[in-house]
N, C-alpha and C. Protein backbone atom coordinates (compact mmCIF):
# COMPACT_ATOMS: atom_id res chain seq x y z
N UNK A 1 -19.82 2.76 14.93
CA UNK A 1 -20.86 2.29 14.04
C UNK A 1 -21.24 3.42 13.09
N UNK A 2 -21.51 3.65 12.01
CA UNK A 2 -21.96 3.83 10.90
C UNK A 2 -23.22 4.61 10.96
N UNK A 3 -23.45 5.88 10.85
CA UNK A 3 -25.02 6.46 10.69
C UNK A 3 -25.74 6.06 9.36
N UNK A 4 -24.57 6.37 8.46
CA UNK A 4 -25.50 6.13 6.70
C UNK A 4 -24.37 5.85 5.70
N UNK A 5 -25.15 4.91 4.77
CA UNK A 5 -24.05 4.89 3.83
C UNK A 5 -24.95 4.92 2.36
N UNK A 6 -24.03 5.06 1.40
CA UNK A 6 -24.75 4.94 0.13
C UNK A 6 -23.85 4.20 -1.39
N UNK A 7 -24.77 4.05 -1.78
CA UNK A 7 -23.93 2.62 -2.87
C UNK A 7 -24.73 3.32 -4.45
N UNK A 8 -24.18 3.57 -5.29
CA UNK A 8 -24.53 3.81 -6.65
C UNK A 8 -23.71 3.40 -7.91
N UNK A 9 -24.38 3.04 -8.77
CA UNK A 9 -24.01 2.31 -10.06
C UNK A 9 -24.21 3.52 -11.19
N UNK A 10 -23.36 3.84 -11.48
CA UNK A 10 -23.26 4.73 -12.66
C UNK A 10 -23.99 4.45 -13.83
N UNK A 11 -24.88 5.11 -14.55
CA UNK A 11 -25.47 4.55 -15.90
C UNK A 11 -24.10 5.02 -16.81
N UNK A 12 -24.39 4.25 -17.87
CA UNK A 12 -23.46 3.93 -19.16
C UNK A 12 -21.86 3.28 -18.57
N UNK A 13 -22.69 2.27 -17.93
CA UNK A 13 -21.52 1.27 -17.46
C UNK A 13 -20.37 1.06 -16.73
N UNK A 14 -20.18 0.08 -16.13
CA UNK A 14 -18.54 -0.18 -15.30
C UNK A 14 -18.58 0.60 -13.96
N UNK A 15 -18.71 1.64 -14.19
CA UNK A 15 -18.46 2.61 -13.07
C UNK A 15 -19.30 2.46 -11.47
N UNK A 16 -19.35 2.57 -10.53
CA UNK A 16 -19.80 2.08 -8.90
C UNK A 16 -19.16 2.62 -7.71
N UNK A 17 -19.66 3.48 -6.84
CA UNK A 17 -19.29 4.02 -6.10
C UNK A 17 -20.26 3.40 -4.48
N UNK A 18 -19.46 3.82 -3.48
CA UNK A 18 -19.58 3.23 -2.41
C UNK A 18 -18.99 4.15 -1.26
N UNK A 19 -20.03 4.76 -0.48
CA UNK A 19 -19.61 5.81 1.20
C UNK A 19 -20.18 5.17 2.20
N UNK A 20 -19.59 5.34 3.02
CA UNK A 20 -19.62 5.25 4.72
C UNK A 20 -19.41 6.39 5.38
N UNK A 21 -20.62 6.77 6.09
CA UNK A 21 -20.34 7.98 7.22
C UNK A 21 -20.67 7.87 8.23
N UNK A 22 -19.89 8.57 9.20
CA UNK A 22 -20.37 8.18 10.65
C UNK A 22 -20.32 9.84 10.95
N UNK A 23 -21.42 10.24 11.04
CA UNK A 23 -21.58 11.27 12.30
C UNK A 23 -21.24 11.42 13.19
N UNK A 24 -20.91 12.54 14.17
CA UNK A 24 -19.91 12.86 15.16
C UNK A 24 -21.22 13.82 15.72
N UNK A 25 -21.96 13.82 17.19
CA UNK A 25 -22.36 14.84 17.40
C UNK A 25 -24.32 14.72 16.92
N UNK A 26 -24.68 13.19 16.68
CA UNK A 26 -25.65 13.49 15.72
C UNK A 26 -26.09 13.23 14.22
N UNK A 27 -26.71 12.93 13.87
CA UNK A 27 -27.07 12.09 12.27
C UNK A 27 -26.90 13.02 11.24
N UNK A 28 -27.14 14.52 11.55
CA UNK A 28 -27.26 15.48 10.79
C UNK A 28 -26.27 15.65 9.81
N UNK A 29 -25.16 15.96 10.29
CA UNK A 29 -23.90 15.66 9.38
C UNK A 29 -23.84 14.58 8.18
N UNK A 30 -23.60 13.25 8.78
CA UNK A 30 -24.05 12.34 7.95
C UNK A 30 -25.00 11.87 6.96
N UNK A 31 -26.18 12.33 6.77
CA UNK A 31 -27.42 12.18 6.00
C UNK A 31 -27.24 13.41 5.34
N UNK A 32 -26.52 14.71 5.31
CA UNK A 32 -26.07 16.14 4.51
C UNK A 32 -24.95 15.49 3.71
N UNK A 33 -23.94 14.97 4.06
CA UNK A 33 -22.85 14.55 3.41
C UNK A 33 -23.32 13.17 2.54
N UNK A 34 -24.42 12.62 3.08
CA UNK A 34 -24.66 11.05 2.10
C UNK A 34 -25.26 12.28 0.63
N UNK A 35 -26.17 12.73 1.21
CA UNK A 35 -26.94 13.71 -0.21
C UNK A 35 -25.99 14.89 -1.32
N UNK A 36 -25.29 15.17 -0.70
CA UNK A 36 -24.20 15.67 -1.17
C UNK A 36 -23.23 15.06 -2.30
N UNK A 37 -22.46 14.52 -1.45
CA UNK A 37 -21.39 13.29 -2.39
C UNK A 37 -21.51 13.19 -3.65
N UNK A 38 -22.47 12.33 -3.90
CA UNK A 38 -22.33 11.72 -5.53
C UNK A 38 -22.81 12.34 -6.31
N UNK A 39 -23.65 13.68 -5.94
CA UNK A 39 -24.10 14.53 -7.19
C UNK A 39 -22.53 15.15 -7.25
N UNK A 40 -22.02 15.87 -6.16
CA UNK A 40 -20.87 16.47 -6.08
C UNK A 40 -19.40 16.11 -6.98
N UNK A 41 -19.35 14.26 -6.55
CA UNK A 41 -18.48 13.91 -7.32
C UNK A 41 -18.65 13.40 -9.25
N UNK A 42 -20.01 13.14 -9.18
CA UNK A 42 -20.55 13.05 -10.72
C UNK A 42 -20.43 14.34 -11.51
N UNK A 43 -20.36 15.57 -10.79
CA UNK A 43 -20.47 16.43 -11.66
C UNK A 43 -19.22 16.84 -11.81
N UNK A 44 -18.34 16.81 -10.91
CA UNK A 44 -16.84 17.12 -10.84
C UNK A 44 -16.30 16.22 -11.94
N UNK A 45 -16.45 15.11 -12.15
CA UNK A 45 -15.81 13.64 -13.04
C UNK A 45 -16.29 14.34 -14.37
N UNK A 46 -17.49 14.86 -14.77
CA UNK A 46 -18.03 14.80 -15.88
C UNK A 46 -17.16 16.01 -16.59
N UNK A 47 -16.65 17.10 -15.75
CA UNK A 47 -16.00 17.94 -16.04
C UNK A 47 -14.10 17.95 -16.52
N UNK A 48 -14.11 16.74 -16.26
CA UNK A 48 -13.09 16.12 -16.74
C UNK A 48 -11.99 16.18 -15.64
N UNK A 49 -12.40 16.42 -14.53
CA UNK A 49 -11.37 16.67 -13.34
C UNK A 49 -11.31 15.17 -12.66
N UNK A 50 -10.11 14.62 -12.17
CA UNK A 50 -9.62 13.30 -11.96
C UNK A 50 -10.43 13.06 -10.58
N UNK A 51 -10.71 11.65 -10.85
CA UNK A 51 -11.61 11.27 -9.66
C UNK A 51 -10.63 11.71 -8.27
N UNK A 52 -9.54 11.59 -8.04
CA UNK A 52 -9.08 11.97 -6.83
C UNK A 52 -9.05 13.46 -6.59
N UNK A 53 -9.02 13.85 -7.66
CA UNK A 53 -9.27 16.01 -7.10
C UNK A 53 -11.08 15.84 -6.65
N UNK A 54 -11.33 15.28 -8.32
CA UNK A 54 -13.09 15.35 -7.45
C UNK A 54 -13.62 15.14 -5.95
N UNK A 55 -13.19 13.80 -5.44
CA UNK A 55 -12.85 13.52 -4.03
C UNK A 55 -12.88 14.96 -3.32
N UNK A 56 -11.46 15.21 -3.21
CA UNK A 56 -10.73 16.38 -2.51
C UNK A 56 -11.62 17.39 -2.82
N UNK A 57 -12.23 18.18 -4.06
CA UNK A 57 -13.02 19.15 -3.92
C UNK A 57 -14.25 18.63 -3.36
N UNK A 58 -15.05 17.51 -3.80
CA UNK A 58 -16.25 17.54 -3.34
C UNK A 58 -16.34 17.53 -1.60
N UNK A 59 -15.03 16.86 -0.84
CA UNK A 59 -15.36 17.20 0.31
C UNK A 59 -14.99 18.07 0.77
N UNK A 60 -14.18 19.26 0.31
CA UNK A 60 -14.08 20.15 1.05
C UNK A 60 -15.12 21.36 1.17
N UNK A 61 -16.08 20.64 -0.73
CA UNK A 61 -17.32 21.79 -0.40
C UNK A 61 -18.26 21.93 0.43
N UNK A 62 -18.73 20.25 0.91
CA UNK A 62 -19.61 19.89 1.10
C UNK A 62 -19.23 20.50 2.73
N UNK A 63 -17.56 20.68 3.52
CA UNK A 63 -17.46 20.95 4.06
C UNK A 63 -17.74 22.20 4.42
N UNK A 64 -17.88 23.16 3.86
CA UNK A 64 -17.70 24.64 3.51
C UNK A 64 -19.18 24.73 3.71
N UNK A 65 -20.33 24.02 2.80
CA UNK A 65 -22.12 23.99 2.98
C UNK A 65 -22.41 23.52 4.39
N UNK A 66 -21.55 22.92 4.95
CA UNK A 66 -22.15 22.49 6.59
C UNK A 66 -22.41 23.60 7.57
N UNK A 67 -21.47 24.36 7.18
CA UNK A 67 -21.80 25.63 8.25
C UNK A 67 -22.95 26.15 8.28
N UNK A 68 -23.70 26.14 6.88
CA UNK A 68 -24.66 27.22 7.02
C UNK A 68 -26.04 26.62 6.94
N UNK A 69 -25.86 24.85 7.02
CA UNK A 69 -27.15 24.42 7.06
C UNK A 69 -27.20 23.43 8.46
N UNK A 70 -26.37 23.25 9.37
CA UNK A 70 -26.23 22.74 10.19
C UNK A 70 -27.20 22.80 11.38
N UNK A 71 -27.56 24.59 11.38
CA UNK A 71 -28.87 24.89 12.24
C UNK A 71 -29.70 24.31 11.82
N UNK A 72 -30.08 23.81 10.98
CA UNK A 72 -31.71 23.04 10.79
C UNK A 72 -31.17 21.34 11.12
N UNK A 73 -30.18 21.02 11.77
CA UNK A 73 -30.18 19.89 12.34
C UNK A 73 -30.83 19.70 13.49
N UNK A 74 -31.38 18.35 14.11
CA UNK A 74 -32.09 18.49 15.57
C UNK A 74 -30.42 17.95 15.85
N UNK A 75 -30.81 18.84 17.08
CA UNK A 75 -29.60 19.07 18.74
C UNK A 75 -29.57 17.51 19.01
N UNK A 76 -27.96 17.68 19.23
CA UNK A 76 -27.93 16.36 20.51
C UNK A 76 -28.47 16.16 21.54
N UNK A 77 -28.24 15.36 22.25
CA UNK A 77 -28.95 15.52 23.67
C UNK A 77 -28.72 16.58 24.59
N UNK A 78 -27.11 16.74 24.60
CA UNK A 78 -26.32 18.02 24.92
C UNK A 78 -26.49 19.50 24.48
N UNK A 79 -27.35 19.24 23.27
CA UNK A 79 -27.74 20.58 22.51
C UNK A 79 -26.45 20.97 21.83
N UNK A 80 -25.56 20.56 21.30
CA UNK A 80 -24.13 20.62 20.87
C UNK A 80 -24.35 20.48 19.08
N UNK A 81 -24.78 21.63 18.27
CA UNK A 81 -24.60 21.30 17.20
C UNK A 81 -23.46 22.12 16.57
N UNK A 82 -22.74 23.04 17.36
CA UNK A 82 -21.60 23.28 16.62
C UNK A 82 -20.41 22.05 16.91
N UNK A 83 -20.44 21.39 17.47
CA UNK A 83 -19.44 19.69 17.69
C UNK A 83 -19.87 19.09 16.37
N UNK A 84 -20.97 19.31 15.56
CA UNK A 84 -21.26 18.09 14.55
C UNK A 84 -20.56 18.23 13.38
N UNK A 85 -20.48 16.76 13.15
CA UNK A 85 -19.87 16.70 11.92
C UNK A 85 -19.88 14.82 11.42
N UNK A 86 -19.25 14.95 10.48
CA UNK A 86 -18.96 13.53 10.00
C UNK A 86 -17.57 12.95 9.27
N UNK A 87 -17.81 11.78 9.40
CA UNK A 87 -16.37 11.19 8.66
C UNK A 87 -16.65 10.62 7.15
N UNK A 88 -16.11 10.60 6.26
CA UNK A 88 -16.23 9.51 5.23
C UNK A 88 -15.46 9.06 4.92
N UNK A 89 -16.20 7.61 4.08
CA UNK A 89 -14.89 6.93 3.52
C UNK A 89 -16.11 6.42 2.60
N UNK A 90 -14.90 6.68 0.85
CA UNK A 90 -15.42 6.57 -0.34
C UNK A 90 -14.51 5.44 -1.46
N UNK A 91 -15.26 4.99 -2.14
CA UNK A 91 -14.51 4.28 -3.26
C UNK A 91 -15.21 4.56 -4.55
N UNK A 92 -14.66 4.46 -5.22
CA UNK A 92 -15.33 4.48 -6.72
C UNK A 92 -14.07 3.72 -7.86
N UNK A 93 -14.89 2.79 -7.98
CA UNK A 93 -15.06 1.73 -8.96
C UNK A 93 -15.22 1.75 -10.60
N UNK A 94 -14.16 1.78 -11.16
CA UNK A 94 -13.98 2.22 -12.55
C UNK A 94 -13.54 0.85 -13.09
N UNK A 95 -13.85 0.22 -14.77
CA UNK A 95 -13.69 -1.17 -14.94
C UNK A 95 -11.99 -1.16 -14.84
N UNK A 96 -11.16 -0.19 -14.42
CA UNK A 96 -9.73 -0.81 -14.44
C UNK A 96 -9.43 -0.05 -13.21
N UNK A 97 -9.71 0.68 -12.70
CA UNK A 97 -9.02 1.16 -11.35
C UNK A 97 -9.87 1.09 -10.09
N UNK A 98 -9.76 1.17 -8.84
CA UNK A 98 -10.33 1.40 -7.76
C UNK A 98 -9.78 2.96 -6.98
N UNK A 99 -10.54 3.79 -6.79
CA UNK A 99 -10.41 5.00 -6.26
C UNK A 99 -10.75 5.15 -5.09
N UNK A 100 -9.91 5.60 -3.72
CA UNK A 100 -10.28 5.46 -2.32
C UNK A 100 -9.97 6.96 -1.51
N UNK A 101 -10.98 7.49 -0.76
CA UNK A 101 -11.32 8.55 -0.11
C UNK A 101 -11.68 8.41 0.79
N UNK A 102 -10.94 9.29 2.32
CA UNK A 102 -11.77 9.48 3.27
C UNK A 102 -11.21 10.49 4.30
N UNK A 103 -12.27 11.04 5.09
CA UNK A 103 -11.97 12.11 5.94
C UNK A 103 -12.16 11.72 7.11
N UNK A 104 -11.43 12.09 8.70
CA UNK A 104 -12.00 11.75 9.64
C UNK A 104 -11.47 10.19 9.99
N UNK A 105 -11.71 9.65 11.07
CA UNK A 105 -11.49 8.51 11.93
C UNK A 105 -11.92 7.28 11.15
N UNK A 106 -12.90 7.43 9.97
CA UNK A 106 -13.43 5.87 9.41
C UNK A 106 -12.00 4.92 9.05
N UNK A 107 -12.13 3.98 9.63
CA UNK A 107 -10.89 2.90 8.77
C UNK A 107 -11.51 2.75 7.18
N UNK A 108 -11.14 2.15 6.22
CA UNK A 108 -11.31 1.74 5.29
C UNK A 108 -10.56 0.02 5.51
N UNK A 109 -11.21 -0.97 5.09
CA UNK A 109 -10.92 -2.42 4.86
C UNK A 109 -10.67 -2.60 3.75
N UNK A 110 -9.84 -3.43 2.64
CA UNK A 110 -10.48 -4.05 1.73
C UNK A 110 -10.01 -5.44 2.08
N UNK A 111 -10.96 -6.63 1.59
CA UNK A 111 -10.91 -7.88 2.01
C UNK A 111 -10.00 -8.40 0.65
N UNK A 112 -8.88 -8.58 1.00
CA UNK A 112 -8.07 -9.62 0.13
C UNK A 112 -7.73 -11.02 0.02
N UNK A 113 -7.88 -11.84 -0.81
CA UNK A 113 -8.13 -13.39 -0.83
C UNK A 113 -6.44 -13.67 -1.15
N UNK A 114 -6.51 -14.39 0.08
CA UNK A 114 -4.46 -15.21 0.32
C UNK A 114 -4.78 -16.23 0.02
N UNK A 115 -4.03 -17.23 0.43
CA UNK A 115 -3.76 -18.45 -0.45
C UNK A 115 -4.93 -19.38 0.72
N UNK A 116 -5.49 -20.07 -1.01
CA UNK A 116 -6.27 -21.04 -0.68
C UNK A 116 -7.70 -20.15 -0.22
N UNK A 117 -7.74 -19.51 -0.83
CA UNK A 117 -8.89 -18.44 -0.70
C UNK A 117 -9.35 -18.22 0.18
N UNK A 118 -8.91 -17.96 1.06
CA UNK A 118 -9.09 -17.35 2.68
C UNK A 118 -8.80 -16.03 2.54
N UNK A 119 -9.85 -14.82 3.02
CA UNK A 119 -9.66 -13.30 3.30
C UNK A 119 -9.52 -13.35 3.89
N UNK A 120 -8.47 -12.12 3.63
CA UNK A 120 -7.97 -10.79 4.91
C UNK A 120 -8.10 -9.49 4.84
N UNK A 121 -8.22 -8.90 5.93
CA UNK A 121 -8.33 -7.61 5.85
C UNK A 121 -7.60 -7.10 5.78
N UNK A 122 -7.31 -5.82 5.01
CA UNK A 122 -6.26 -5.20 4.14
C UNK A 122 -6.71 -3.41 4.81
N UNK A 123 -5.97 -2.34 5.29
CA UNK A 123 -6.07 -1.50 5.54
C UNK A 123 -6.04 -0.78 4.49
N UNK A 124 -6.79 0.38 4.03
CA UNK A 124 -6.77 1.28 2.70
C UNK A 124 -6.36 2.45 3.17
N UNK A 125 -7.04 2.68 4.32
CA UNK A 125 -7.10 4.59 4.38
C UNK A 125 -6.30 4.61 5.85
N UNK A 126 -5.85 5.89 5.62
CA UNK A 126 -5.42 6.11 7.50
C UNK A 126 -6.52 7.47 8.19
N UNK A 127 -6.37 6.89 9.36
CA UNK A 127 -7.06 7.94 10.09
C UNK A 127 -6.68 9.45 10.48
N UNK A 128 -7.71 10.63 10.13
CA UNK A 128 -7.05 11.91 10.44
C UNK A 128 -7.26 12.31 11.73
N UNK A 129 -6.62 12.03 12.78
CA UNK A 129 -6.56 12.28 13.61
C UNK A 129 -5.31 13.08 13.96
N UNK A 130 -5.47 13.96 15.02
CA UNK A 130 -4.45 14.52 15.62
C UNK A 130 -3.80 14.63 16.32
N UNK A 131 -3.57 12.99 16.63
CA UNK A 131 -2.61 12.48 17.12
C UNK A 131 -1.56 11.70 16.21
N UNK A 132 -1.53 11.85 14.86
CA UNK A 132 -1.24 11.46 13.80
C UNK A 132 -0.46 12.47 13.67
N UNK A 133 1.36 11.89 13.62
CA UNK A 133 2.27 13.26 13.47
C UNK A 133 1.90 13.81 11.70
N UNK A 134 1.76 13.00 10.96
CA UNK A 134 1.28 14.03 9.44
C UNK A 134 0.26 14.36 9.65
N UNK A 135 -1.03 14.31 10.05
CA UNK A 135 -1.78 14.57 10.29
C UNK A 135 -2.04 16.17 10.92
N UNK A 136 -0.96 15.95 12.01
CA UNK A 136 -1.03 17.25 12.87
C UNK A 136 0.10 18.31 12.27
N UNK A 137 0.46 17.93 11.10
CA UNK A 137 1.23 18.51 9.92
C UNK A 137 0.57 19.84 9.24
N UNK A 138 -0.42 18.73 8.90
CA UNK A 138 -1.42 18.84 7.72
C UNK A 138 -2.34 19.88 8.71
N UNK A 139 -3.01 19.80 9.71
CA UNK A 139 -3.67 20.94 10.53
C UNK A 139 -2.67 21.98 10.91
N UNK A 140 -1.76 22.50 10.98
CA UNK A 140 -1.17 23.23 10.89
C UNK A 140 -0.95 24.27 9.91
N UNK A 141 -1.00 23.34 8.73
CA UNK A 141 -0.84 24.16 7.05
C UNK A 141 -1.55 24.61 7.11
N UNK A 142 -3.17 24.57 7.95
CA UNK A 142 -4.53 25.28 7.65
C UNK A 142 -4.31 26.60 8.38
């Protein structure tokens, strides 16, 4: 289940963005990363950098700011706040493209209409897990 999500409509038109986060460890993560995001990726876009680098940088900053504000999270029950963290999953909505992001275990859906207008669910994103042979690729390169 879902700690927080956030939905914004771009002024000067077309444009709409949409996150899902689930915290790992605690809300803290999640409610840092909802506040984060869309200033992060609005200012990255405005700079003329492509919504998918924006993505990629904004979460890896936002990743990089967790460390050092994480202590002012309240403790799990366990008292475990170096375990915390969060997942996202992002879209942003441009009048001709759809843009999709995410870090962490969230699935991404999109509901597609088959014949006779009946939806289905359509998988977008894969999960980073490390049990995921690219995945455990990709943690390696780090």
């Amino acid at each position: 289940m879902e700690d927080d999500l956030a939905v914004k409509k771009r002024e000067g038109g077309g444009s709409f963005m949409a996150a899902v986060f689930d915290g790992h460890g605690g809300r803290g993560a999640a409610q840092y990363a909802k506040s984060r995001l869309f200033p992060l990726l609005e200012t990255s876009c405005s700079h003329e950098e492509s919504v998918k680098e924006a993505m990629r940088s904004s979460f890896l900053k936002i990743h990089s700011e967790m460390s050092s504000v994480r202590e002012s999270w309240t403790s799990t029950r366990e008292g475990y706040l170096s375990t915390s963290g969060t997942t996202a999953t992002v879209v942003v909505l441009q009048p001709t493209k759809l843009y999709i992001g995410n870090v962490g275990d969230s699935a991404g859906i999109l509901a597609v209409r088959g014949p006779f207008g009946k939806l289905f669910p359509k998988p977008i994103t894969a999960n980073h897990r490390p049990n995921n042979y690219k995945e455990c690729q990709n943690i390696e390169q780090l």
